[in-house]
C-alpha atoms as a PDB file:
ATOM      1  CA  UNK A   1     -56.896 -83.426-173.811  1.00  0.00           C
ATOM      2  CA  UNK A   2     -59.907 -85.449-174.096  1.00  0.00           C
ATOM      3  CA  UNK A   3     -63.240 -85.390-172.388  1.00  0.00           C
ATOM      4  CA  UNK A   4     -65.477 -87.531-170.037  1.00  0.00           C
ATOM      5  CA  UNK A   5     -69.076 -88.254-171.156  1.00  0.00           C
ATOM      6  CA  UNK A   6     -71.868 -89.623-168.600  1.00  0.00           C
ATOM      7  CA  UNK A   7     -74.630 -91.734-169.517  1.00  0.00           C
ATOM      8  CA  UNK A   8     -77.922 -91.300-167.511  1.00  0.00           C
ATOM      9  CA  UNK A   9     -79.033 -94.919-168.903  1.00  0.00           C
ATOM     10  CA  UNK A  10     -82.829 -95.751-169.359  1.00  0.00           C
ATOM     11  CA  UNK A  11     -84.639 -98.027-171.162  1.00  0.00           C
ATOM     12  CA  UNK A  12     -86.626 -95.238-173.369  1.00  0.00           C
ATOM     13  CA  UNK A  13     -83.802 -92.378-173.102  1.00  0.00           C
ATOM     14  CA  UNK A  14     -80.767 -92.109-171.852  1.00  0.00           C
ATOM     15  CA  UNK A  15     -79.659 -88.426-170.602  1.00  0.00           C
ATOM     16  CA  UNK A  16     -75.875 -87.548-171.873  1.00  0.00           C
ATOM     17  CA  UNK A  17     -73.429 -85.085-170.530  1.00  0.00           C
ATOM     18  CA  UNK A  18     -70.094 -84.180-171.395  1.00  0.00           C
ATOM     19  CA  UNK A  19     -66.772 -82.480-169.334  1.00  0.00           C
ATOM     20  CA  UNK A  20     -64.867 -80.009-170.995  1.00  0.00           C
ATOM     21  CA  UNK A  21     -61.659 -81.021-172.072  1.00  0.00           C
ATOM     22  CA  UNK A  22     -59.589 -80.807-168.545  1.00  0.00           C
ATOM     23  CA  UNK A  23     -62.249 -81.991-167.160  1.00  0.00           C
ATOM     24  CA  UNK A  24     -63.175 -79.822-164.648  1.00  0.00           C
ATOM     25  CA  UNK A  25     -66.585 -78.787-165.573  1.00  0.00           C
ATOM     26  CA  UNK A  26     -69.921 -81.027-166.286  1.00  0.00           C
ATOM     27  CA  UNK A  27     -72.030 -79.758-168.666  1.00  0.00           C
ATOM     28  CA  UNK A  28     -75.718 -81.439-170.295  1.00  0.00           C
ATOM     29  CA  UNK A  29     -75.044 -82.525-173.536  1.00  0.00           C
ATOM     30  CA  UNK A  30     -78.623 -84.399-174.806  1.00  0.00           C
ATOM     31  CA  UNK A  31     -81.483 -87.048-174.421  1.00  0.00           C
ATOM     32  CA  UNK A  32     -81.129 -89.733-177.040  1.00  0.00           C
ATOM     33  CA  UNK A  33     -83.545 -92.543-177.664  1.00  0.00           C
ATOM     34  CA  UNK A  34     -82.078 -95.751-176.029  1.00  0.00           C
ATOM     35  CA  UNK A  35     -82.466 -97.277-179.347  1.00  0.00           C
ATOM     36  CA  UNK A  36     -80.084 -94.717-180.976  1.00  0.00           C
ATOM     37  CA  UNK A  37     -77.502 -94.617-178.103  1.00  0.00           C
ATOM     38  CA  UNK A  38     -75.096 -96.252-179.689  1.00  0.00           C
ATOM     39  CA  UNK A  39     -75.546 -94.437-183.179  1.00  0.00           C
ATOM     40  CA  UNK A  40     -75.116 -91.148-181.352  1.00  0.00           C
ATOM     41  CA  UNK A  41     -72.121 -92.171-179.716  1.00  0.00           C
ATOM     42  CA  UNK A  42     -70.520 -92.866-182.731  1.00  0.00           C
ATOM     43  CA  UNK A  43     -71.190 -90.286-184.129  1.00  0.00           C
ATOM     44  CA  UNK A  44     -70.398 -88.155-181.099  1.00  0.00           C
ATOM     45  CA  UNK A  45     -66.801 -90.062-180.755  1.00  0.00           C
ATOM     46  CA  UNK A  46     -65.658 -89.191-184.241  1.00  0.00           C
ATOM     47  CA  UNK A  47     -66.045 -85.479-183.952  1.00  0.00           C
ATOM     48  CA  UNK A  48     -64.966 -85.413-180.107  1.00  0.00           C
ATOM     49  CA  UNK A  49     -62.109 -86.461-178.267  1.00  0.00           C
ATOM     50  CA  UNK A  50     -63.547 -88.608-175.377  1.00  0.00           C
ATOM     51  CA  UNK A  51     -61.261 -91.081-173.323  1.00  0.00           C
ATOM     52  CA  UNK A  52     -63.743 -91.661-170.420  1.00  0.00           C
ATOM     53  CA  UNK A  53     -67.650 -92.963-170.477  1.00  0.00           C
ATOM     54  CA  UNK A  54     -68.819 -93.038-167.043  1.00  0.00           C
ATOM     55  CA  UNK A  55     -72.475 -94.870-166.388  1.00  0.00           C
ATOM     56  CA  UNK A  56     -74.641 -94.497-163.604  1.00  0.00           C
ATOM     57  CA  UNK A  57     -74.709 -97.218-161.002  1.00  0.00           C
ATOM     58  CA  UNK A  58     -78.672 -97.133-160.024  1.00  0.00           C
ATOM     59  CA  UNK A  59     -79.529 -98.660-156.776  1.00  0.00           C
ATOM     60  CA  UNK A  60     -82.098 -98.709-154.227  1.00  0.00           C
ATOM     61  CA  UNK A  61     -82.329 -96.136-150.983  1.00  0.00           C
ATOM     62  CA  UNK A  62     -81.265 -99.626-149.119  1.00  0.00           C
ATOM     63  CA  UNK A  63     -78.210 -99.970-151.552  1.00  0.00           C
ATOM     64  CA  UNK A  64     -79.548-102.893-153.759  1.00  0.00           C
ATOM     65  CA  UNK A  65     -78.908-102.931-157.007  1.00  0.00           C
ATOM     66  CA  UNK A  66     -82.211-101.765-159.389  1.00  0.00           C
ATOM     67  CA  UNK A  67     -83.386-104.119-161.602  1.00  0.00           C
ATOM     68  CA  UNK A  68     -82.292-102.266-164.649  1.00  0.00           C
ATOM     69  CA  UNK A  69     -78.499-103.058-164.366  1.00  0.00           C
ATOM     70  CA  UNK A  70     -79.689-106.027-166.086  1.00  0.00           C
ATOM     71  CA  UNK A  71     -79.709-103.824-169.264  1.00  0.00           C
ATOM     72  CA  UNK A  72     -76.632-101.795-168.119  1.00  0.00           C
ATOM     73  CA  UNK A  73     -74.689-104.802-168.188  1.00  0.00           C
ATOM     74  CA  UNK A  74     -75.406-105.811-171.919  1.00  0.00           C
ATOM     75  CA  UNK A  75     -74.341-101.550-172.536  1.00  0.00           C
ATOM     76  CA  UNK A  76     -71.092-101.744-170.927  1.00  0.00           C
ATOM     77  CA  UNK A  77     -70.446-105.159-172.913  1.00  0.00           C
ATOM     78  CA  UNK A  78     -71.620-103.277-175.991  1.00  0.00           C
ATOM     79  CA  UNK A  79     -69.557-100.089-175.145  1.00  0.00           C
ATOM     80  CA  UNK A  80     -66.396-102.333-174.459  1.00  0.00           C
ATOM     81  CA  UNK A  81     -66.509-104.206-177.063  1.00  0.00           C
ATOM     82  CA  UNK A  82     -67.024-101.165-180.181  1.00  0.00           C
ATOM     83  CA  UNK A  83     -65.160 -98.813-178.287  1.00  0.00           C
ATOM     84  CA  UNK A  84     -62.279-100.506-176.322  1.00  0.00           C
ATOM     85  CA  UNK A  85     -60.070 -97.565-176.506  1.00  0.00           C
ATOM     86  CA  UNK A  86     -62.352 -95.904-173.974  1.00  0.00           C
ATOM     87  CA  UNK A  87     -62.721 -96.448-170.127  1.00  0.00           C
ATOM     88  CA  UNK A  88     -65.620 -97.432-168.813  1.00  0.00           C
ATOM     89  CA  UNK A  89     -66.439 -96.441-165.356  1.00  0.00           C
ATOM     90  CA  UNK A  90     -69.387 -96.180-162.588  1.00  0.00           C
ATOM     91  CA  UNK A  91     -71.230 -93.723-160.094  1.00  0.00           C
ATOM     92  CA  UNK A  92     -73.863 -94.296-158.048  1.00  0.00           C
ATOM     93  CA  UNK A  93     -76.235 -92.370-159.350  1.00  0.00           C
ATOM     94  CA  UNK A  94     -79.160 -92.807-156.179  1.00  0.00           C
ATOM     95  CA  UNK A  95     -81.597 -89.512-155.940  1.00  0.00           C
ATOM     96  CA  UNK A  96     -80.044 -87.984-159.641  1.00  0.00           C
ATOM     97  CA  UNK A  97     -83.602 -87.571-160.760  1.00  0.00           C
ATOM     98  CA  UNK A  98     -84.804 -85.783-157.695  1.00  0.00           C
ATOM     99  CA  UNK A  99     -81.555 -83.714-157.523  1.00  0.00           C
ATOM    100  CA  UNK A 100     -82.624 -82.333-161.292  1.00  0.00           C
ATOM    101  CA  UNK A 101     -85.894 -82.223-160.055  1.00  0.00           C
ATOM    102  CA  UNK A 102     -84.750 -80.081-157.496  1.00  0.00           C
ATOM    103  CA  UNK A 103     -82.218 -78.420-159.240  1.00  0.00           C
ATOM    104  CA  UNK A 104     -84.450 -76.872-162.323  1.00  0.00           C
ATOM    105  CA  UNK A 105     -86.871 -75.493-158.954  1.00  0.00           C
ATOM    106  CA  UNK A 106     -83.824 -74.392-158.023  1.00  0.00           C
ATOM    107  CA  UNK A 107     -82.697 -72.672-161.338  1.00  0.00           C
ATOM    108  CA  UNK A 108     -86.328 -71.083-161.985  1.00  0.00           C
ATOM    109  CA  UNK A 109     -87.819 -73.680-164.847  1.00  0.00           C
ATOM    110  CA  UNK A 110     -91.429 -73.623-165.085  1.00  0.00           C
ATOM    111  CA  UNK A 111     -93.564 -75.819-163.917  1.00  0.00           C
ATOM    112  CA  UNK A 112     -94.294 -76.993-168.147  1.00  0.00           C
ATOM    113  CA  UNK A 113     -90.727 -77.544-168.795  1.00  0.00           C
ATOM    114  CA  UNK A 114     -89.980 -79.362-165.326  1.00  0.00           C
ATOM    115  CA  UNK A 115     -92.250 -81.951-166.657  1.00  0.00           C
ATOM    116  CA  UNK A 116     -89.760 -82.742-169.412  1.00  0.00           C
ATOM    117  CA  UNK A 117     -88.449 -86.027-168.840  1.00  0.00           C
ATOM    118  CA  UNK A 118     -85.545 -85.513-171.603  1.00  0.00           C
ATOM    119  CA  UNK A 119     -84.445 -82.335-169.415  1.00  0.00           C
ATOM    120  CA  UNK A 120     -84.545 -84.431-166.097  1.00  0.00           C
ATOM    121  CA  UNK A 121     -82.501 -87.360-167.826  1.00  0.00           C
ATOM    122  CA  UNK A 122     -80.032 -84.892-169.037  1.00  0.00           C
ATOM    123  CA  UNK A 123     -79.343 -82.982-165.761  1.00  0.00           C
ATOM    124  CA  UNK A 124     -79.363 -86.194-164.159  1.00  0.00           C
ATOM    125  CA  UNK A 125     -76.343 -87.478-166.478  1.00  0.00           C
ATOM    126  CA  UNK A 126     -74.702 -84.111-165.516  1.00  0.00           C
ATOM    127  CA  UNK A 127     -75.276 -84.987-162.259  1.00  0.00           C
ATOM    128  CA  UNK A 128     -73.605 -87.989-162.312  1.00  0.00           C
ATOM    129  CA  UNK A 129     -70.818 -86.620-163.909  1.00  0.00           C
ATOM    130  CA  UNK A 130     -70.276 -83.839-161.431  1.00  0.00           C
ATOM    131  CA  UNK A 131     -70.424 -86.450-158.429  1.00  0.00           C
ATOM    132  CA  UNK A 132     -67.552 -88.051-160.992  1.00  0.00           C
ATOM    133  CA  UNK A 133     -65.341 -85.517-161.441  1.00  0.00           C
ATOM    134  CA  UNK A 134     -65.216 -84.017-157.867  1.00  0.00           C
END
């Protein structure tokens, strides 16, 4: 069976997580540059079976879109076109980043390692891939 993979997209990093392979449990994979994204994913895609990407839908507490879907756009265009074997889907992902906020409170991270943006991005793309699978 193969796996999902969530993309917490961002113009300096983008958080990654993966499902395991029946796809019942969301787990944070990494922070990648933005500029490397699609290098890792390559990379990722040869030694892992993944049939599903799944990118955050970003959006305002009112429901408009944020201005970054700009840039999300030209990624799914990207992701289509050098991997069309995989499908490409959305979640909203509204109040991820306070949810891993929350949730590394929550889990007993120190204060130090809540300020770690990489760890926020990467629970945040777990996150969305939770709200995804359930």
């Amino acid at each position: 069976m193969a796996r999902a993979l969530a993309i917490d997209f961002g113009l300096k990093r983008c958080g990654i997580a993966v499902s395991d392979d029946m796809k019942m449990i969301a787990s944070g994979l990494t922070t990648v540059d933005a500029k490397d994204l699609m290098e890792f994913l390559n990379g990722y895609f040869l030694k892992e079976q993944v049939d599903e990407i799944i990118i955050g839908l970003p959006k305002h507490k009112d429901g408009q879109v944020n201005a970054i879907e700009k840039n999300i756009q030209f990624l799914i265009k990207d992701l289509a076109s050098k991997f069309p074997d995989k499908t490409l889907k959305r979640v909203d992902e509204r109040f991820t980043s306070k949810m891993a906020f929350q949730s590394m409170i929550d889990s007993g991270i120190g204060q130090k390692k809540r300020r770690d943006k990489k760890l926020v991005d990467e629970i945040s793309a777990t996150i969305i891939l939770q709200s995804y699978l359930y």
